[in-house]
PDB file of N, CA and C in Angstrom:
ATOM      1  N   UNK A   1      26.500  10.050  -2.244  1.00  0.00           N
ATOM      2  CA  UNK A   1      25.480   9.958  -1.212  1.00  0.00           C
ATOM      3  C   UNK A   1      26.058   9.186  -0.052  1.00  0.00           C
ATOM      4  N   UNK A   2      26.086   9.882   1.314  1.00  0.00           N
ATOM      5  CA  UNK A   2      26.833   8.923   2.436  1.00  0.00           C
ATOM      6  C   UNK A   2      25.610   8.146   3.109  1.00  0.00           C
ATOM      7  N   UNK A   3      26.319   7.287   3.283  1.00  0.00           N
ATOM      8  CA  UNK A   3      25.548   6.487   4.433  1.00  0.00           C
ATOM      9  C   UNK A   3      25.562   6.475   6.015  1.00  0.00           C
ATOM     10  N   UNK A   4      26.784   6.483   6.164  1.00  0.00           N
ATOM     11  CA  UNK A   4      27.723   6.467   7.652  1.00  0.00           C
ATOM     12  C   UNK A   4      28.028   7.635   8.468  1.00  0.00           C
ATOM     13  N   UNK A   5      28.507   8.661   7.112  1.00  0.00           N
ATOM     14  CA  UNK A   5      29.384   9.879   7.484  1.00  0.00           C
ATOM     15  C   UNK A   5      28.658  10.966   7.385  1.00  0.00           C
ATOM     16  N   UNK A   6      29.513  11.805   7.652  1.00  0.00           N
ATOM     17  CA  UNK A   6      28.691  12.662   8.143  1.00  0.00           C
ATOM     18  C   UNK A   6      27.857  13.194   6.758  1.00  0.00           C
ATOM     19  N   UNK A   7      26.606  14.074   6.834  1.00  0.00           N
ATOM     20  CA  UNK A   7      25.901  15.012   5.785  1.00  0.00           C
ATOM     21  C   UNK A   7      26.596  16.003   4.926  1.00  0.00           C
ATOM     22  N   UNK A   8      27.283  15.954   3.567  1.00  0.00           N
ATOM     23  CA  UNK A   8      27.293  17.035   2.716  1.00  0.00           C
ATOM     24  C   UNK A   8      26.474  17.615   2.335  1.00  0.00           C
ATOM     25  N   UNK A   9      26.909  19.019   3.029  1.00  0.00           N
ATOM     26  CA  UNK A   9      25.917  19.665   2.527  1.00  0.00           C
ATOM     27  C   UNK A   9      25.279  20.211   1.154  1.00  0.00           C
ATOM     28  N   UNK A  10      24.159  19.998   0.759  1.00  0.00           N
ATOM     29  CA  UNK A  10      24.056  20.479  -0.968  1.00  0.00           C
ATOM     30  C   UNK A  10      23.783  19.100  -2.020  1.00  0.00           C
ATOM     31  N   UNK A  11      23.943  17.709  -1.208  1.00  0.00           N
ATOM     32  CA  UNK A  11      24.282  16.797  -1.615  1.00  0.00           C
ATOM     33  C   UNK A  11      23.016  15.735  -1.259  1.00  0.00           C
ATOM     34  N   UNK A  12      21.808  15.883  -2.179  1.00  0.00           N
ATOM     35  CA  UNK A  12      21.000  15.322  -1.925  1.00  0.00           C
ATOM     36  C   UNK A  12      19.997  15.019  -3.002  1.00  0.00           C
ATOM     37  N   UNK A  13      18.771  14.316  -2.649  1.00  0.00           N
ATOM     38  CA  UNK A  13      17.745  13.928  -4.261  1.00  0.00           C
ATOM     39  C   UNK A  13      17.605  15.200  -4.592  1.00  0.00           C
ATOM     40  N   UNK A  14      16.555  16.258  -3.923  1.00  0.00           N
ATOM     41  CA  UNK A  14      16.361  17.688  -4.178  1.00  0.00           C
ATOM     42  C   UNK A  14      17.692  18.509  -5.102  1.00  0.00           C
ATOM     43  N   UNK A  15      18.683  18.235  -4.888  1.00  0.00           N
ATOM     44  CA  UNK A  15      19.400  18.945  -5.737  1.00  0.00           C
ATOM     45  C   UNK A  15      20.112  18.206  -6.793  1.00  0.00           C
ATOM     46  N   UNK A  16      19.424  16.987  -6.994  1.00  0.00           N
ATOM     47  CA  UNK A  16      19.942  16.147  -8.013  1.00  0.00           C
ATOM     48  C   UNK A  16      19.093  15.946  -8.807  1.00  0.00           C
ATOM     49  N   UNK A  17      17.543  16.450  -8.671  1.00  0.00           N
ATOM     50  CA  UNK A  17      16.854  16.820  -9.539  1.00  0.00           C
ATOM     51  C   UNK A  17      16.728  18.008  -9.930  1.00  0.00           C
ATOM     52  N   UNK A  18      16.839  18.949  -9.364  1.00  0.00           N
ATOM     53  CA  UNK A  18      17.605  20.541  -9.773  1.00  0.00           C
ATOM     54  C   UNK A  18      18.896  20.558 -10.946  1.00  0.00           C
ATOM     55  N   UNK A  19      19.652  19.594 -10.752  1.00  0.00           N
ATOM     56  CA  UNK A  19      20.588  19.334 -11.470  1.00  0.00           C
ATOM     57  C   UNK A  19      20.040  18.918 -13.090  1.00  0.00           C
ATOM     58  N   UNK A  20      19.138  18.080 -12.693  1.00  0.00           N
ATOM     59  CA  UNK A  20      18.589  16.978 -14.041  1.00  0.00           C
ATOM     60  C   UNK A  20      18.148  18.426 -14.880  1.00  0.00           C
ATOM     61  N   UNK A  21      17.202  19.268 -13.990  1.00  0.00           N
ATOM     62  CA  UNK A  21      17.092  20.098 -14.807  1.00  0.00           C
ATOM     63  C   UNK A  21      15.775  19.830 -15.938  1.00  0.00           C
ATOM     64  N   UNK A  22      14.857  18.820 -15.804  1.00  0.00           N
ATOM     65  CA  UNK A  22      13.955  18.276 -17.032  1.00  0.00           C
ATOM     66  C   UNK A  22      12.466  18.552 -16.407  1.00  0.00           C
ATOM     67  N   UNK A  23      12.070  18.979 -17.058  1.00  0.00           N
ATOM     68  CA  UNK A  23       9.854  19.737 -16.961  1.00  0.00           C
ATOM     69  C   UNK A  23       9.716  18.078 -16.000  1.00  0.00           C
ATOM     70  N   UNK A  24      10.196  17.173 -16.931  1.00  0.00           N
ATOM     71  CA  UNK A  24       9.511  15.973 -16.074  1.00  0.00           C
ATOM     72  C   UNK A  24       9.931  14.903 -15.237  1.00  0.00           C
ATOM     73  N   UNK A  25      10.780  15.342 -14.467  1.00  0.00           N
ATOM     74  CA  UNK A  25      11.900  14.917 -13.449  1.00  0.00           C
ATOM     75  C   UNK A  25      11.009  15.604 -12.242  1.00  0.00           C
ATOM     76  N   UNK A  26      10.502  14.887 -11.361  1.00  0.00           N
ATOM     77  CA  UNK A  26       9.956  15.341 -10.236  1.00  0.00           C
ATOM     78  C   UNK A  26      10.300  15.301  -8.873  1.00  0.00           C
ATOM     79  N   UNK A  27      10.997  15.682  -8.059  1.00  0.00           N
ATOM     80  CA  UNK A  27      10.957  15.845  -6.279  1.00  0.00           C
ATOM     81  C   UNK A  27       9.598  15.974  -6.014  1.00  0.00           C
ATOM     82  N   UNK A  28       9.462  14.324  -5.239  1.00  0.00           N
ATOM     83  CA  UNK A  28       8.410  14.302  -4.412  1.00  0.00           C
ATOM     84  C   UNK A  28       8.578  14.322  -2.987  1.00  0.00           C
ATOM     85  N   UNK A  29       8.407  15.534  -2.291  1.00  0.00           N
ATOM     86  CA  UNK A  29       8.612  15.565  -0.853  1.00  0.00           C
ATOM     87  C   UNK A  29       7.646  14.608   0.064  1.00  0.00           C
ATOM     88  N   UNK A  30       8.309  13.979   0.821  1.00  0.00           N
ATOM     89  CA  UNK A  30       7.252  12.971   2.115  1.00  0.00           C
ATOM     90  C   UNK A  30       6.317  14.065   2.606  1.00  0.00           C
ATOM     91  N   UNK A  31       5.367  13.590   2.863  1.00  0.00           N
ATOM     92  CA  UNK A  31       4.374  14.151   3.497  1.00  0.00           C
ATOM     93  C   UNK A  31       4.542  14.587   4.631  1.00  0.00           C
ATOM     94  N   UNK A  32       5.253  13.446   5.540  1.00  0.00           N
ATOM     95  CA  UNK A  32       5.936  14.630   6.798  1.00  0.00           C
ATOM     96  C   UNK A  32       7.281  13.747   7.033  1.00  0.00           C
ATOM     97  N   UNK A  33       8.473  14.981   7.268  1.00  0.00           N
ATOM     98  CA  UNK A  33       9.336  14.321   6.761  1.00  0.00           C
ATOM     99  C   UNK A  33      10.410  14.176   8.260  1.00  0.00           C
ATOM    100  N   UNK A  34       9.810  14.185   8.830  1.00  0.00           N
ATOM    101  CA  UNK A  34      10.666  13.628  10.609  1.00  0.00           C
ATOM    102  C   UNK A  34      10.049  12.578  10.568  1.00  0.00           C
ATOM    103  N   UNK A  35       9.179  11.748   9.819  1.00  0.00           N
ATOM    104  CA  UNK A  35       9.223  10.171   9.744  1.00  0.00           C
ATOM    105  C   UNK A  35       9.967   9.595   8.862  1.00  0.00           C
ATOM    106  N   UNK A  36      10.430  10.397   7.831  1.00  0.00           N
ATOM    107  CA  UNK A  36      11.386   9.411   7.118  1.00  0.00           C
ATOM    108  C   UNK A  36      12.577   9.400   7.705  1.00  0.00           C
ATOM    109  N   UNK A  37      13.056  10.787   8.167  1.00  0.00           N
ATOM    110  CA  UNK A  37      14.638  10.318   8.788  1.00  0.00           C
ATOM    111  C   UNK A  37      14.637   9.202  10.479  1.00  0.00           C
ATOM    112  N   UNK A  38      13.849   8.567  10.252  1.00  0.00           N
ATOM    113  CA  UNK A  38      13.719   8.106  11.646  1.00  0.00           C
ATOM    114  C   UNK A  38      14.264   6.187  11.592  1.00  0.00           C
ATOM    115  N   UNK A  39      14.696   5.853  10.405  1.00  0.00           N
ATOM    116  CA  UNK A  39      14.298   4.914  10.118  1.00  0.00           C
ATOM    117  C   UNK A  39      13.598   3.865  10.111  1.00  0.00           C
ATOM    118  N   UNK A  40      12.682   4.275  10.757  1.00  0.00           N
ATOM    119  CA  UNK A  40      11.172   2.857  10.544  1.00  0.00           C
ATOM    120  C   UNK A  40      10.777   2.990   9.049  1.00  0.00           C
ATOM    121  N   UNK A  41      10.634   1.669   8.322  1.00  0.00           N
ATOM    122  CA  UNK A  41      10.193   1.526   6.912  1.00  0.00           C
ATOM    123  C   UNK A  41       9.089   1.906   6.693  1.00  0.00           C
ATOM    124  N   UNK A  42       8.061   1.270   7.709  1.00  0.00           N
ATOM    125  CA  UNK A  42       6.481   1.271   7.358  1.00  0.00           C
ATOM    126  C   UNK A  42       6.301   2.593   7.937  1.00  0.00           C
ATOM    127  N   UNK A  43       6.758   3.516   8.827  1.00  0.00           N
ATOM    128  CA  UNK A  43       6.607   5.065   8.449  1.00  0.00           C
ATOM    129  C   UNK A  43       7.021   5.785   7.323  1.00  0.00           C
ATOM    130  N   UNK A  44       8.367   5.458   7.071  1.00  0.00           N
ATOM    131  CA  UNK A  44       8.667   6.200   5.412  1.00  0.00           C
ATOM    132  C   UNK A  44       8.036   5.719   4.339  1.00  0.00           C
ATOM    133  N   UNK A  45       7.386   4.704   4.368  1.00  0.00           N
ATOM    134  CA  UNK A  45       6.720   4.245   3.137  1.00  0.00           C
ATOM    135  C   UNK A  45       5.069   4.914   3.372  1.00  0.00           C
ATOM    136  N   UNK A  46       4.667   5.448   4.573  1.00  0.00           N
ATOM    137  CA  UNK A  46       3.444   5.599   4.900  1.00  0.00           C
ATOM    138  C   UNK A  46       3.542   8.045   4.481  1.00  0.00           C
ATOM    139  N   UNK A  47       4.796   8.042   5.034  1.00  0.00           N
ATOM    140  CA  UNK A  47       5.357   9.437   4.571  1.00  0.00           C
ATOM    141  C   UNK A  47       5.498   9.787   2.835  1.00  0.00           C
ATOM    142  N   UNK A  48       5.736   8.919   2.215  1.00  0.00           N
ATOM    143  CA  UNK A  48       5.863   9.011   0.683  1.00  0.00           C
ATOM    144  C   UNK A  48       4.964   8.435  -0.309  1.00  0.00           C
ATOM    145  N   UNK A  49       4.463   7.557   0.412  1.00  0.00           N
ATOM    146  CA  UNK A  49       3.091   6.745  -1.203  1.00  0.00           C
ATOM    147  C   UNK A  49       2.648   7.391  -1.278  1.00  0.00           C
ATOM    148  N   UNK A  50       1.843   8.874  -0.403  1.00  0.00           N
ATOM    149  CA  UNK A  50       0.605   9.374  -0.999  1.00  0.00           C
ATOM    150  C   UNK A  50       0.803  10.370  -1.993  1.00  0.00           C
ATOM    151  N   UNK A  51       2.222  11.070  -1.821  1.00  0.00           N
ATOM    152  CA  UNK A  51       2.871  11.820  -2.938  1.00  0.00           C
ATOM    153  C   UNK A  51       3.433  11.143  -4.180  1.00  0.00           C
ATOM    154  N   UNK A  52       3.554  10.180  -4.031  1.00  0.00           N
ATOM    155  CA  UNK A  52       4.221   9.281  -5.025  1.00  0.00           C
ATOM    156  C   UNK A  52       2.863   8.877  -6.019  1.00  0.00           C
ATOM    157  N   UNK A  53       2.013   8.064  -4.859  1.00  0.00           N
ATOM    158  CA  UNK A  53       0.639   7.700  -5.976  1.00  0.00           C
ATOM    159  C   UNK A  53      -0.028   8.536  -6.524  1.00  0.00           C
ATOM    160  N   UNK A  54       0.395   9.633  -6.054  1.00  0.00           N
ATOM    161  CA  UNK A  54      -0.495  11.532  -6.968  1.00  0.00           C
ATOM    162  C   UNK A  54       0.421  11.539  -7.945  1.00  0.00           C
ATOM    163  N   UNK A  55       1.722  11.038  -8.330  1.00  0.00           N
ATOM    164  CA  UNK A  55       2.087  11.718  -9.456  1.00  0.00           C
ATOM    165  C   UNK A  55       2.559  10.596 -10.642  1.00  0.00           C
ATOM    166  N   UNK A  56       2.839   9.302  -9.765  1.00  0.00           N
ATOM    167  CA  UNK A  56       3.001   8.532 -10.624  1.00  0.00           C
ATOM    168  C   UNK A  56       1.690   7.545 -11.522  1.00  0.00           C
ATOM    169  N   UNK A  57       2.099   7.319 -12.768  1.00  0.00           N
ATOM    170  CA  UNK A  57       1.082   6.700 -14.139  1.00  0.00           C
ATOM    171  C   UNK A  57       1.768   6.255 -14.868  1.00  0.00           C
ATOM    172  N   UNK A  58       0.927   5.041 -15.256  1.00  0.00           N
ATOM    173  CA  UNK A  58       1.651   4.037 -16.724  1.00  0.00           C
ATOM    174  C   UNK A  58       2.466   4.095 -16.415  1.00  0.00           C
ATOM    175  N   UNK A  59       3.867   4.462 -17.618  1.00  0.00           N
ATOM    176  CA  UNK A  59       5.443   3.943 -17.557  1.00  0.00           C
ATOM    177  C   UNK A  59       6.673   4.492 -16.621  1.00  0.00           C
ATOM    178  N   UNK A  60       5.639   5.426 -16.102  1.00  0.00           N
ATOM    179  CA  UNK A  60       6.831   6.307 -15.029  1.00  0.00           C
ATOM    180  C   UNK A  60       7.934   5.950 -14.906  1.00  0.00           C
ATOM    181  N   UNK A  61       8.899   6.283 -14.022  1.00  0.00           N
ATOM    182  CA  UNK A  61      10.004   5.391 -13.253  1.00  0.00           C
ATOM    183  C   UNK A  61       9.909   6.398 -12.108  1.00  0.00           C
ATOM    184  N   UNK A  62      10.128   5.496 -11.098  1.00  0.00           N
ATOM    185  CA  UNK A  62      10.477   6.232  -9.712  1.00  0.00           C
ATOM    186  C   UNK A  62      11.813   5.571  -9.302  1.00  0.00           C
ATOM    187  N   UNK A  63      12.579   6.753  -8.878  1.00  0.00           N
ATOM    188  CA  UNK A  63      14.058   6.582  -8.475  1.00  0.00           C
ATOM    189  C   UNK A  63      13.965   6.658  -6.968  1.00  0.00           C
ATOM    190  N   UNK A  64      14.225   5.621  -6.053  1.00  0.00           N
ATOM    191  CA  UNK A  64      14.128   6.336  -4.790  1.00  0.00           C
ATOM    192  C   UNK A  64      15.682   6.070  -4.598  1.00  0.00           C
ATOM    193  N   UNK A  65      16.526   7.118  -3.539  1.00  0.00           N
ATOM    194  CA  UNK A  65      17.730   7.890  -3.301  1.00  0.00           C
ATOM    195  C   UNK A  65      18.091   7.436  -1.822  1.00  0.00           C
ATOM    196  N   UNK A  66      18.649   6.919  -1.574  1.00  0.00           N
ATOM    197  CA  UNK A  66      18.952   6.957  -0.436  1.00  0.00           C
ATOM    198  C   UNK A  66      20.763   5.935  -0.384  1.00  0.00           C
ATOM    199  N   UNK A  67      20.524   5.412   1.113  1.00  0.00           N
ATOM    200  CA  UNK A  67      21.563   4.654   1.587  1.00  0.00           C
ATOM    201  C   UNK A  67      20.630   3.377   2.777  1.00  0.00           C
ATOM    202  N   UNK A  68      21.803   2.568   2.895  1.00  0.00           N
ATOM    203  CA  UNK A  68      21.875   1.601   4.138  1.00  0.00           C
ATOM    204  C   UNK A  68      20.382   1.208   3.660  1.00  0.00           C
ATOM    205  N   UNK A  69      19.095   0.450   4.292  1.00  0.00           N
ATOM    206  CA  UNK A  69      18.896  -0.511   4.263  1.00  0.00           C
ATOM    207  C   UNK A  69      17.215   0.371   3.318  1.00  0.00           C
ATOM    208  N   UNK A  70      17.479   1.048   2.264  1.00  0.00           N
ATOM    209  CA  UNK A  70      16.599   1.692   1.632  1.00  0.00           C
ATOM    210  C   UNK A  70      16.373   0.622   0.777  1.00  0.00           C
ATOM    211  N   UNK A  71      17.046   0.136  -0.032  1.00  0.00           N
ATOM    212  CA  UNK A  71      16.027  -1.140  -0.885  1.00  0.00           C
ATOM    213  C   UNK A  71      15.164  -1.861  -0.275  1.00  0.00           C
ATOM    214  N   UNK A  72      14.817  -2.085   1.722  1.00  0.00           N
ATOM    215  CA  UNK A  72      13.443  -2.211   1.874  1.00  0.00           C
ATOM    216  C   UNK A  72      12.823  -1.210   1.778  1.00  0.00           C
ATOM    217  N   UNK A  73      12.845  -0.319   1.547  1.00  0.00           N
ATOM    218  CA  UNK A  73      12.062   0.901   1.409  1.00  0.00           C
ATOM    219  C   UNK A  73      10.864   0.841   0.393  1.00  0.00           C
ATOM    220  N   UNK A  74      12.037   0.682  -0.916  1.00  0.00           N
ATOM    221  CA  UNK A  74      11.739   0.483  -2.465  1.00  0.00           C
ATOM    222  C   UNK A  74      11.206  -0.582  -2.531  1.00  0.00           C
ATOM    223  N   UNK A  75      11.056  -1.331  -1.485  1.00  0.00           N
ATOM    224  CA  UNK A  75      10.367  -2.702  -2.284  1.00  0.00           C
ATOM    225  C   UNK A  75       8.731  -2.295  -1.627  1.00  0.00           C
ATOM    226  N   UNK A  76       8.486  -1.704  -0.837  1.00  0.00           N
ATOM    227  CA  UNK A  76       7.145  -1.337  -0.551  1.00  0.00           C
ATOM    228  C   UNK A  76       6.199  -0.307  -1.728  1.00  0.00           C
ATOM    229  N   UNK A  77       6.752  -0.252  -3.016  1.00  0.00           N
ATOM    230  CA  UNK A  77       6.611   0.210  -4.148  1.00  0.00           C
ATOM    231  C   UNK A  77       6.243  -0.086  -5.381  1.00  0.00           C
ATOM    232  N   UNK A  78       6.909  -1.288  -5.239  1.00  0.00           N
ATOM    233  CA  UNK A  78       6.513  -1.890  -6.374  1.00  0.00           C
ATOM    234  C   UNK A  78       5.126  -2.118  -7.128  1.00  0.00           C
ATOM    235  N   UNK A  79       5.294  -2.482  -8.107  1.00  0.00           N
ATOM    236  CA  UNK A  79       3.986  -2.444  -8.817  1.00  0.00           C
ATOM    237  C   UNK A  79       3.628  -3.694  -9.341  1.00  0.00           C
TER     238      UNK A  79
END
């Protein structure tokens, strides 16, 4: 996964859950997703909870995927 450089193509969460291949491995797409590549936090976190809180329960795990300064991302998640 790059951070800096440029985009491989093919090389992303969507096809790394394609990969996993499991009934219960889920791609949750942002709700609209020219706010997440924008980097403001409190838009990508405002683009993804509502898909996230529809699917996640009890012991889940949510993996969020990214680069550069995404662990604030993930911390708007927590439980």
């Amino acid at each position: 996964y790059v951070a800096r450089s440029k985009h491989i193509p093919g090389i992303d969460s969507k096809s790394m859950v394609k990969e996993i291949n499991k009934e219960n491995v889920l791609y949750l797409e942002p709700i609209e997703t020219n706010l997440t590549s924008q980097g403001n936090l409190s838009d990508m976190k405002a683009a993804l909870k509502p898909n996230i809180d529809k699917h996640l329960e009890g012991c889940d795990y949510l993996f969020i995927v990214g680069a550069g300064n995404i662990s604030k991302t993930a911390d708007g998640f927590k439980r």
